[in-house]
N, C-alpha and C. Protein backbone atom coordinates (compact mmCIF):
# COMPACT_ATOMS: atom_id res chain seq x y z
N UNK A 1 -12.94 14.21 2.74
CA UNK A 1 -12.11 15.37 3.00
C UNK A 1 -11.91 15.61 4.49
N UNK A 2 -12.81 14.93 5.02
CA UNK A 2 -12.47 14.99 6.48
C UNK A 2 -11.41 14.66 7.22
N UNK A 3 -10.57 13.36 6.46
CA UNK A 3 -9.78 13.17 6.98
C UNK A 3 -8.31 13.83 6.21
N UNK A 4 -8.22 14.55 6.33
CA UNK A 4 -7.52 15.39 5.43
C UNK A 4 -6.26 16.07 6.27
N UNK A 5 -6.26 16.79 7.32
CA UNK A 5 -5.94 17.17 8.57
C UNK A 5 -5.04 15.97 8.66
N UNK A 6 -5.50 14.62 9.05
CA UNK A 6 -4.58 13.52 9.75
C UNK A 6 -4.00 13.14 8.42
N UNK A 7 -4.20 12.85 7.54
CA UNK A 7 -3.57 12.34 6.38
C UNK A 7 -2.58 13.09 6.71
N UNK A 8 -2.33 14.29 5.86
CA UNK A 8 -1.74 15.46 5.63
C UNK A 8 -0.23 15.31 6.80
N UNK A 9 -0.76 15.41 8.16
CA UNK A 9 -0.16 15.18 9.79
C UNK A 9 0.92 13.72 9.27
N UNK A 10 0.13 12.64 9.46
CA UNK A 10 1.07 11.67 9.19
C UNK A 10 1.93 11.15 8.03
N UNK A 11 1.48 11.57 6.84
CA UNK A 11 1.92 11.25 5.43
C UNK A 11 3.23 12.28 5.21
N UNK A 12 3.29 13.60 5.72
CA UNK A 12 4.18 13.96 5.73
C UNK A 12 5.77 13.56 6.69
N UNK A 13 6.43 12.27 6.35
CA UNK A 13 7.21 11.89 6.74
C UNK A 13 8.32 11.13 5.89
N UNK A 14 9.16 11.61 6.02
CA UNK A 14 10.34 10.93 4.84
C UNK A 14 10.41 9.30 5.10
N UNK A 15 10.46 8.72 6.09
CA UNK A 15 10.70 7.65 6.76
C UNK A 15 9.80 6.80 5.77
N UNK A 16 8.52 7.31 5.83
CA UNK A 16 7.12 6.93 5.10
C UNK A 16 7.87 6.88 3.58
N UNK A 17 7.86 7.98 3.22
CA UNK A 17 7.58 8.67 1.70
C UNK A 17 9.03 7.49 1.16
N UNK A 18 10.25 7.37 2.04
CA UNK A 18 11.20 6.55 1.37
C UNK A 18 11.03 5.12 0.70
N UNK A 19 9.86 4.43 1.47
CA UNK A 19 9.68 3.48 1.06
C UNK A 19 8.33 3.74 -0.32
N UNK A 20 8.30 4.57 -0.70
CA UNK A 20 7.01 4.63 -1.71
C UNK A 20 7.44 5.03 -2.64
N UNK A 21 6.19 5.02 -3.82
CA UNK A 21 7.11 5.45 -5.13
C UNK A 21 7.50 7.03 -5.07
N UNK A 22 7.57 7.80 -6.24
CA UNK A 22 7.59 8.95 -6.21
C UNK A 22 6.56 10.00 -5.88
N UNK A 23 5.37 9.23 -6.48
CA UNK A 23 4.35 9.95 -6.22
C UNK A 23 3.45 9.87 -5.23
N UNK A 24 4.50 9.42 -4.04
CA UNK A 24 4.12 9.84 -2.67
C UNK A 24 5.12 10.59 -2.18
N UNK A 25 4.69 12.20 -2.41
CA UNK A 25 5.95 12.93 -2.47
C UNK A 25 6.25 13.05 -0.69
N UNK A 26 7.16 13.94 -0.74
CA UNK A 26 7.65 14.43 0.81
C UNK A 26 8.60 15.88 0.57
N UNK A 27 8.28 16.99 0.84
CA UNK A 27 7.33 17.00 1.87
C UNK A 27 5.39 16.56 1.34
N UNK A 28 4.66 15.99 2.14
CA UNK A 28 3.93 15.85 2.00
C UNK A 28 2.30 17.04 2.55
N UNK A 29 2.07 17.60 1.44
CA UNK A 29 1.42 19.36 1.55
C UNK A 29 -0.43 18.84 1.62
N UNK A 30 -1.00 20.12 1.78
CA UNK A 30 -2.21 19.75 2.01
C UNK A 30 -3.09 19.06 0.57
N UNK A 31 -2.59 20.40 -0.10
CA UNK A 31 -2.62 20.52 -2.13
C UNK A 31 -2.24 18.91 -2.26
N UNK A 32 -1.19 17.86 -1.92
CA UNK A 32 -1.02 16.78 -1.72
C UNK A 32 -2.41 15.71 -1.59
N UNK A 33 -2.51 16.11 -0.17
CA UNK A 33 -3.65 15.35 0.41
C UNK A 33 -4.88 15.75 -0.78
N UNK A 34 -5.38 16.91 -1.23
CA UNK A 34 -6.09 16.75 -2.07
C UNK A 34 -6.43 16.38 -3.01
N UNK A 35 -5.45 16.27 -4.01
CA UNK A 35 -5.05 15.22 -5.00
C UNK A 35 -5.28 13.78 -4.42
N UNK A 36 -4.86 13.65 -3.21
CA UNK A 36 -4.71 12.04 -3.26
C UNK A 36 -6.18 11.69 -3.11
N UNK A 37 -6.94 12.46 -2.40
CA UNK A 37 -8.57 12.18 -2.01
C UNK A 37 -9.25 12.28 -3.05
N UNK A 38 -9.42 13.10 -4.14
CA UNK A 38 -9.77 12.94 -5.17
C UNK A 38 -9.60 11.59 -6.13
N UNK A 39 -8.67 11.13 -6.06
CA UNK A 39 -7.38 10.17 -6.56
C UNK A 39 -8.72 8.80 -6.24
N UNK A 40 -8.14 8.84 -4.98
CA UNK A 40 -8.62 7.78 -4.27
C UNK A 40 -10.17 7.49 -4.15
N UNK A 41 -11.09 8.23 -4.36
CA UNK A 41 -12.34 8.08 -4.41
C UNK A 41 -13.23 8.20 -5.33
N UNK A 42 -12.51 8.21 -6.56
CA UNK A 42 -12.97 7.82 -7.93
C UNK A 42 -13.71 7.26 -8.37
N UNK A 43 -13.22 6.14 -8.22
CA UNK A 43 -13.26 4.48 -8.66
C UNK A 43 -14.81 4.17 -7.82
N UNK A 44 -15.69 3.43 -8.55
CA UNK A 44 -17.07 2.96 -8.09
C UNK A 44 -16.65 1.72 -8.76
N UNK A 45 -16.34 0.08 -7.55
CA UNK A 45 -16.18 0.69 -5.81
C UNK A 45 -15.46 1.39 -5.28
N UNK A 46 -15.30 2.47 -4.64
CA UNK A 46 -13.64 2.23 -3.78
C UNK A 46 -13.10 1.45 -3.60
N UNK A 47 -11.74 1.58 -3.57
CA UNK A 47 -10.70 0.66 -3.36
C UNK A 47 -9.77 0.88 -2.99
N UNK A 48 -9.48 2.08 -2.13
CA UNK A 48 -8.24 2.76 -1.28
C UNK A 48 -8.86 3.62 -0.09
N UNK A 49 -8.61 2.41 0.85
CA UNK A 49 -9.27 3.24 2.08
C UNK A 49 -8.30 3.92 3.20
N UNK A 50 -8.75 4.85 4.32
CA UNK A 50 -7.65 5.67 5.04
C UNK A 50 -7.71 4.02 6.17
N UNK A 51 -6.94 4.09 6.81
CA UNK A 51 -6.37 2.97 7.83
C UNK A 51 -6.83 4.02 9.02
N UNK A 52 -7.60 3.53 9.91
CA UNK A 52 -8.01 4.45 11.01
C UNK A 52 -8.06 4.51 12.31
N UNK A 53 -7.70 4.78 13.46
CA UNK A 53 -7.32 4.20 14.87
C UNK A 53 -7.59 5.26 15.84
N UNK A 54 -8.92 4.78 16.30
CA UNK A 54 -9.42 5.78 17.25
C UNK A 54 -10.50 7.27 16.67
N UNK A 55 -10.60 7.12 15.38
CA UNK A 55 -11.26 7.96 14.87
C UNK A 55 -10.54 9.01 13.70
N UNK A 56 -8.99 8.76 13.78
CA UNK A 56 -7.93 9.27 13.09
C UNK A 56 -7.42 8.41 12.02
N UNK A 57 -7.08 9.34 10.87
CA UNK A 57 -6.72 8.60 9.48
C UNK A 57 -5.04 8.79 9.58
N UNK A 58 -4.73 7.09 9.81
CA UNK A 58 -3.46 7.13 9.90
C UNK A 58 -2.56 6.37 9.14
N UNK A 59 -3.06 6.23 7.84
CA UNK A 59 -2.27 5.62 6.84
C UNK A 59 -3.24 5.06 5.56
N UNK A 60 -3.08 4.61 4.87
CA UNK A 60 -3.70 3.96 3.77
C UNK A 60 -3.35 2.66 3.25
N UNK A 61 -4.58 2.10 2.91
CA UNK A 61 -4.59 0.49 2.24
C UNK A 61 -5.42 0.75 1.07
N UNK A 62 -5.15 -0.03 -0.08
CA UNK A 62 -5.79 -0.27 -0.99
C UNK A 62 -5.51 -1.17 -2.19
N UNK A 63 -6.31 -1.29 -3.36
CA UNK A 63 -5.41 -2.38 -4.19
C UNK A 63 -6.36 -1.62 -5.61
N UNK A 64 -5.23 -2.19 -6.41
CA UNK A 64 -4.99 -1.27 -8.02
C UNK A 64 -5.45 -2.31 -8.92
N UNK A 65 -6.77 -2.74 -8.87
CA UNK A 65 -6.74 -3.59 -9.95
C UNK A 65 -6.25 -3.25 -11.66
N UNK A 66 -5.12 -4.59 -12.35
CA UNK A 66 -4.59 -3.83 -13.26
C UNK A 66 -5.46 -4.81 -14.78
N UNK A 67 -5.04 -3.67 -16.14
CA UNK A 67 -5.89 -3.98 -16.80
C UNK A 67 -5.13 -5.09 -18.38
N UNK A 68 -5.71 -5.41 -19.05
CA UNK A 68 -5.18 -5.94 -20.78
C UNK A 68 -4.39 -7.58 -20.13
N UNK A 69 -3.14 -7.60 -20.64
CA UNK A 69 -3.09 -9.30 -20.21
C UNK A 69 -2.88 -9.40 -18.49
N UNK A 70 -2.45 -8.49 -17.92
CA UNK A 70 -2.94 -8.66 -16.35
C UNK A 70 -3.92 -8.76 -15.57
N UNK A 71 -5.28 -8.43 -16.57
CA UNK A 71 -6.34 -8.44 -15.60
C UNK A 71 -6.89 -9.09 -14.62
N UNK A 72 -6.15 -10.40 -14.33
CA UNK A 72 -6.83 -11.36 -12.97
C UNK A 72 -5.85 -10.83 -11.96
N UNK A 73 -5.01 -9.53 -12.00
CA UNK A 73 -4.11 -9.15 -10.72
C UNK A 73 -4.73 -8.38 -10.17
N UNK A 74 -4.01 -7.97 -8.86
CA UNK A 74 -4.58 -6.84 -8.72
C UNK A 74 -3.22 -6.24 -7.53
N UNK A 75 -2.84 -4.84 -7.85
CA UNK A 75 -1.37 -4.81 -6.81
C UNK A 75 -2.14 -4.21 -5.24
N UNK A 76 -1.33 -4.51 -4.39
CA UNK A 76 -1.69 -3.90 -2.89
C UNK A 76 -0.92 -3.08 -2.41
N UNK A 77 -1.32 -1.51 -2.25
CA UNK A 77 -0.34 -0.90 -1.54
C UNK A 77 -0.70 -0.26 -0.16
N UNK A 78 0.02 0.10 0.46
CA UNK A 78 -0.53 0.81 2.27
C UNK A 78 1.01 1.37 2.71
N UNK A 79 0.50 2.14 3.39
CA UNK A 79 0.92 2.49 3.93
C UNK A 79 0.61 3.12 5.44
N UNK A 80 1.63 3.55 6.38
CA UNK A 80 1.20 3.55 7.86
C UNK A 80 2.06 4.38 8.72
N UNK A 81 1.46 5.78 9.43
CA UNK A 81 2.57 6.31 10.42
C UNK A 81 3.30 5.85 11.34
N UNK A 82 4.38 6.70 11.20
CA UNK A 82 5.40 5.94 12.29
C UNK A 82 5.22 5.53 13.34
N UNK A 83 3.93 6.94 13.93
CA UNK A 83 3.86 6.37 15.57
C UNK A 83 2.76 5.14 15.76
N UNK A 84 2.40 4.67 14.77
CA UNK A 84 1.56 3.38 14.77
C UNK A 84 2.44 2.00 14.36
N UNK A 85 3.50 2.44 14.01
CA UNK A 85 4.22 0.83 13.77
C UNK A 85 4.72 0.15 14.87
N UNK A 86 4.51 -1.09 14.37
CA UNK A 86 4.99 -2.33 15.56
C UNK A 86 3.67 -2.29 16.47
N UNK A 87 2.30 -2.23 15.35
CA UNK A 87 1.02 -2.67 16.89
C UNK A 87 0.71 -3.34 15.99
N UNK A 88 1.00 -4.04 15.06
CA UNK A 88 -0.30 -5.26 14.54
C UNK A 88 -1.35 -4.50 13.54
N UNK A 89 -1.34 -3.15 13.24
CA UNK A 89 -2.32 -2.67 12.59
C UNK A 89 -2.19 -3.25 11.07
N UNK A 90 -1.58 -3.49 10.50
CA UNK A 90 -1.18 -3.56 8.85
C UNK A 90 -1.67 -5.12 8.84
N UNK A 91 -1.25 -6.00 9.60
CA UNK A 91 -1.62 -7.14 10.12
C UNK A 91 -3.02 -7.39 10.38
N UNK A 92 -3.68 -6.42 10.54
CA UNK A 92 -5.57 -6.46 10.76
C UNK A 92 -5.55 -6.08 9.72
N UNK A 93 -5.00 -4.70 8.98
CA UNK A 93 -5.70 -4.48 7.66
C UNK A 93 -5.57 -5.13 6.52
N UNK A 94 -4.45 -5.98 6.20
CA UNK A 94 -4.30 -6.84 5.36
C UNK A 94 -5.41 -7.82 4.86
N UNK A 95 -5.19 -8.50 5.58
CA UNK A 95 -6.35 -9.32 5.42
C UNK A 95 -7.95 -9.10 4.79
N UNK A 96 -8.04 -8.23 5.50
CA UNK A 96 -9.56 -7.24 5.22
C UNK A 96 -9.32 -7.01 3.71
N UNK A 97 -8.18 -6.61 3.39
CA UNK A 97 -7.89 -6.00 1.79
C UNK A 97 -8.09 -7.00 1.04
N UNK A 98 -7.56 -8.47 1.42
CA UNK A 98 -7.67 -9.70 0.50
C UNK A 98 -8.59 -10.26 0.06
N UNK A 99 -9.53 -9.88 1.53
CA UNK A 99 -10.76 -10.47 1.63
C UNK A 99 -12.01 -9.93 0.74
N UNK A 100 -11.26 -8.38 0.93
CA UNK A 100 -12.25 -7.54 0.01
C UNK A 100 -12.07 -7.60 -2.07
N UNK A 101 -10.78 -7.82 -1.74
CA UNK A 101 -10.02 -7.82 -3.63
C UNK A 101 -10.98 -8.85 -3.89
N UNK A 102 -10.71 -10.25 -3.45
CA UNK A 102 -11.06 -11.66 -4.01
C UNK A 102 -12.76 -11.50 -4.60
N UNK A 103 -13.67 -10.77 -3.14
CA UNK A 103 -15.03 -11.23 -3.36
C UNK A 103 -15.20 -9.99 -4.03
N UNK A 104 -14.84 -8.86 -4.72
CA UNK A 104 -15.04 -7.52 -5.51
C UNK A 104 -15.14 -7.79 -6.98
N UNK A 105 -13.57 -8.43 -6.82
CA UNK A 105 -12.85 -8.21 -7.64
C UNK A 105 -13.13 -9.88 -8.56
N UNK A 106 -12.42 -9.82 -9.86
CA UNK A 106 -12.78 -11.08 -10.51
C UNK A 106 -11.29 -11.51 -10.66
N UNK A 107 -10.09 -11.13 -9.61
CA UNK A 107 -8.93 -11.36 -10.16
C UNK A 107 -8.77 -12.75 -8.92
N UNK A 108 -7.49 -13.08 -9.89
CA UNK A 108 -6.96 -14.02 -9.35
C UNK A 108 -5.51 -14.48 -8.28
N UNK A 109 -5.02 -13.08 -8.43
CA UNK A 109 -3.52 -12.73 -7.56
C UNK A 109 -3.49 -11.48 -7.27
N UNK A 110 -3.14 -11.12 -6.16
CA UNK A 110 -3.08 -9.85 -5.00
C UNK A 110 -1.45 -9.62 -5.19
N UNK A 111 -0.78 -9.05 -5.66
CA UNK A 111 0.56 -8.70 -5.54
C UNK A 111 0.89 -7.20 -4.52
N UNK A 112 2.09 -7.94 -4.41
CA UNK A 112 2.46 -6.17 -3.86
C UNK A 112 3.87 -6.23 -3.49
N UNK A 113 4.70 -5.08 -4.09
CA UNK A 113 6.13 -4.59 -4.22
C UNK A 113 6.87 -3.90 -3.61
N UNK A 114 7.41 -4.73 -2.10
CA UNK A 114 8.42 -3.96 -1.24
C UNK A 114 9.54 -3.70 -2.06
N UNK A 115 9.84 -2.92 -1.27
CA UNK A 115 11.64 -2.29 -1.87
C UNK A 115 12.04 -3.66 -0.94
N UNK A 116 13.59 -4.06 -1.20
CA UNK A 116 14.61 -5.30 -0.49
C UNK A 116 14.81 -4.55 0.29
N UNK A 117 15.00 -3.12 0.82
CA UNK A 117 15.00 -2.57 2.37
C UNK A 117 14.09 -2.85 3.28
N UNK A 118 13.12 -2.70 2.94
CA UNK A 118 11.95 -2.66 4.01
C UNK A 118 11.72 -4.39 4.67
N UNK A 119 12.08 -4.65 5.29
CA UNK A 119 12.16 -5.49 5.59
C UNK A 119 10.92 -5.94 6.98
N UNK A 120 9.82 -4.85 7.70
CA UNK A 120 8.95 -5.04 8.04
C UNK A 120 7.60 -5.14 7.07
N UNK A 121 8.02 -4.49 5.80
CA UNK A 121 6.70 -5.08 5.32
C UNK A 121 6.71 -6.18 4.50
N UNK A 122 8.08 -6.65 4.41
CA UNK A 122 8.46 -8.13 4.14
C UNK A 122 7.57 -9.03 5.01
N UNK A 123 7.84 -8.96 6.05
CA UNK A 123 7.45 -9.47 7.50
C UNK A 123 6.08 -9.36 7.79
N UNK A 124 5.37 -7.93 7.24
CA UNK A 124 4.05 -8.20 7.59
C UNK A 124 2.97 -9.38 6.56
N UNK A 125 3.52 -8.69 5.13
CA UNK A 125 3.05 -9.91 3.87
C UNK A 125 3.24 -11.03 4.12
N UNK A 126 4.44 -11.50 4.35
CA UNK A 126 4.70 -13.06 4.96
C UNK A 126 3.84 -13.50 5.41
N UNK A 127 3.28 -12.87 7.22
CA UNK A 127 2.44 -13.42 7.84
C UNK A 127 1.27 -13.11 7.61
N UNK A 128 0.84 -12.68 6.43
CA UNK A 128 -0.49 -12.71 6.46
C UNK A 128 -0.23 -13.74 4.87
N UNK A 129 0.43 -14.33 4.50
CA UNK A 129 0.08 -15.85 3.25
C UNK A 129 0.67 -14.95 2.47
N UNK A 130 1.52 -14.45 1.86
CA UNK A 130 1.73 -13.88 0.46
C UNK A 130 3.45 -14.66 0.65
N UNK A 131 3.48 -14.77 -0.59
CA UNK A 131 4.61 -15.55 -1.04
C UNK A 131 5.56 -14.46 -1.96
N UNK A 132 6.92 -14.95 -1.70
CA UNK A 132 8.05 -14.30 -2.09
C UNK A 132 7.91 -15.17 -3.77
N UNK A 133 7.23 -13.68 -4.82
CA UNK A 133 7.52 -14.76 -6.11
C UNK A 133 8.80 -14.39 -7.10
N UNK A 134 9.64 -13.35 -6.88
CA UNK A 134 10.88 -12.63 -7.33
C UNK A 134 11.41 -11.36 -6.62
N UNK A 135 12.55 -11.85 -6.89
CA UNK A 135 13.50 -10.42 -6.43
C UNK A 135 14.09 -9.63 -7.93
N UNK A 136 14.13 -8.49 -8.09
CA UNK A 136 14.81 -7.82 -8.64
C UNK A 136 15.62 -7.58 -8.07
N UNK A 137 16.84 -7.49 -9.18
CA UNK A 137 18.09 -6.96 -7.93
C UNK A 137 18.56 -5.38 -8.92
N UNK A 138 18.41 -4.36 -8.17
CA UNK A 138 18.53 -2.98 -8.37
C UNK A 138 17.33 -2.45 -9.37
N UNK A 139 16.35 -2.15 -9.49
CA UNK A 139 15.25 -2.55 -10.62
C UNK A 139 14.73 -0.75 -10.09
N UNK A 140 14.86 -0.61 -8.36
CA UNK A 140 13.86 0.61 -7.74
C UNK A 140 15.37 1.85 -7.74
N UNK A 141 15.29 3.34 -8.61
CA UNK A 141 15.77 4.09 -8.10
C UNK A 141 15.19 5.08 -7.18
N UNK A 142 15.63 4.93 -5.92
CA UNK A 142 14.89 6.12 -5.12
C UNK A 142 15.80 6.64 -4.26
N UNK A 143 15.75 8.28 -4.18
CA UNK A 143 17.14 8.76 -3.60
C UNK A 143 18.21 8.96 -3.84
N UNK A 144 19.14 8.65 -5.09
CA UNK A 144 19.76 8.11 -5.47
C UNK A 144 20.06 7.21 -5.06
N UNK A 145 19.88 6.50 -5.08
CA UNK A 145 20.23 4.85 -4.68
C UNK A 145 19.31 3.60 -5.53
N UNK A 146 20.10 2.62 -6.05
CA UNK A 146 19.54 1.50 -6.91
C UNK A 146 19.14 0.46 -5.39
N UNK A 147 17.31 0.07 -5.04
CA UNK A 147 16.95 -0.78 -4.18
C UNK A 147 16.71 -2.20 -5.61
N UNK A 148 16.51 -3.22 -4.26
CA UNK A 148 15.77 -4.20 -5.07
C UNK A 148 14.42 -3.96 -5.05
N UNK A 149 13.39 -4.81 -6.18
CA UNK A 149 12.10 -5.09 -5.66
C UNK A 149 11.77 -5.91 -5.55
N UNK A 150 11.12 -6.61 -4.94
CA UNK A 150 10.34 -7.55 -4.20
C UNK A 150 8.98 -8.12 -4.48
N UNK A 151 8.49 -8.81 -5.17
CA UNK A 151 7.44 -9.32 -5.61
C UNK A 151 6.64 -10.49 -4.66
N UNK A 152 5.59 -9.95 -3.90
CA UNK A 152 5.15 -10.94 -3.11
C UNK A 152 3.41 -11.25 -3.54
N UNK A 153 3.22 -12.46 -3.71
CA UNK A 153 1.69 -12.60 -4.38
C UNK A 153 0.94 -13.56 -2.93
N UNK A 154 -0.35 -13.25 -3.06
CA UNK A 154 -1.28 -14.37 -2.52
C UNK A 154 -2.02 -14.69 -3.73
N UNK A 155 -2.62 -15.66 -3.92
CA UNK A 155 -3.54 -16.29 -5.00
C UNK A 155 -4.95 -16.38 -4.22
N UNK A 156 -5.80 -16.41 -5.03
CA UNK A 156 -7.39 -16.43 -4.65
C UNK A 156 -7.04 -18.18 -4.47
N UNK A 157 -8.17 -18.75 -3.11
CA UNK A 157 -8.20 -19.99 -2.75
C UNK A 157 -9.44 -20.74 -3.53
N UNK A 158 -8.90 -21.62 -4.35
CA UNK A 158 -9.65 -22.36 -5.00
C UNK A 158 -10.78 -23.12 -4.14
C-alpha cells in the first residue's frame, strides 16, 4: 500500500490507460489503486510487481498464468509512465519477468498482446526474443475504434 501515492500519480494517464484493456480504467482514482493492490497481491507467489526507479512505483509488470487446455502459458502484461519512456526500463524489466515465469512457473510460452498501435511495445518484445505469432485484424474495441491484436510469444529454452 505504500506505493499507492505513485501508482495512483502515474497510472492516471489516458496515454497509458489507451493502450490497456478496460479494466485499467482512466481516470485512474485512488479506490482504483486499491483494488488493483489487493488484485495484485493475492496470488502466493506474486506475480505482478510495481516497476520502480529511484524508490518510486512507476508502472507495473507481471504475468497471468492461464488455466484448463492453456496451462503451459502464461500472458505478460506492464505497463509504464510517460515520463519514464524511451530509458530502457521495460527492456530491464522484461527479461527479469521471463526469467522469473520459466523457473516459477511450469509453463511453457510467455505471451503477451499489443494493440497494432503501439508500436513501442512492439519494439520492446522484439528485442527482448518474443516472436510475432499472429495478428488479428480489428479483434480490440477501445474508444470506439476497432485496433488489431498482436500476439507475441517467447518459448521456455529447451
Amino acid at each position: 500500500m505504500k506505493d499507492l501515492p505513485d501508482l495512483v500519480k502515474h497510472a492516471n494517464n489516458p496515454n497509458i490507460a489507451g493502450n490497456m484493456t478496460n479494466g485499467f480504467p482512466h481516470p485512474y482514482t485512488k479506490a482504483d489503486g486499491i483494488k488493483f493492490i489487493h488484485f495484485a497481491t493475492q496470488d502466493d507467489p506474486v506475480h505482478i510487481f510495481a516497476i520502480e526507479v529511484e524508490g518510486h512505483a512507476v508502472g507495473g509488470i507481471g504475468m497471468h498464468p492461464q488455466t484448463d487446455i492453456h496451462c503451459k502459458n502464461a500472458e505478460l502484461g506492464y505497463w509504464l509512465s510517460e515520463d519514464y519512456w524511451r530509458n530502457g526500463i521495460l527492456s530491464k524489466a522484461i527479461p527479469l519477468m521471463i526469467d522469473f515465469a520459466f523457473k516459477t512457473y511450469d509453463i511453457e510460452r510467455l505471451f503477451a498482446r499489443p494493440f497494432g498501435s503501439n508500436k513501442a511495445s512492439q519494439k520492446v518484445l522484439e528485442k527482448n526474443g518474443f516472436k510475432l505469432e499472429a495478428r488479428l485484424e480489428k479483434t480490440i474495441f477501445k474508444n470506439g475504434i476497432f485496433e488489431d491484436e498482436l500476439i507475441y510469444a517467447v518459448r521456455r529454452k529447451k
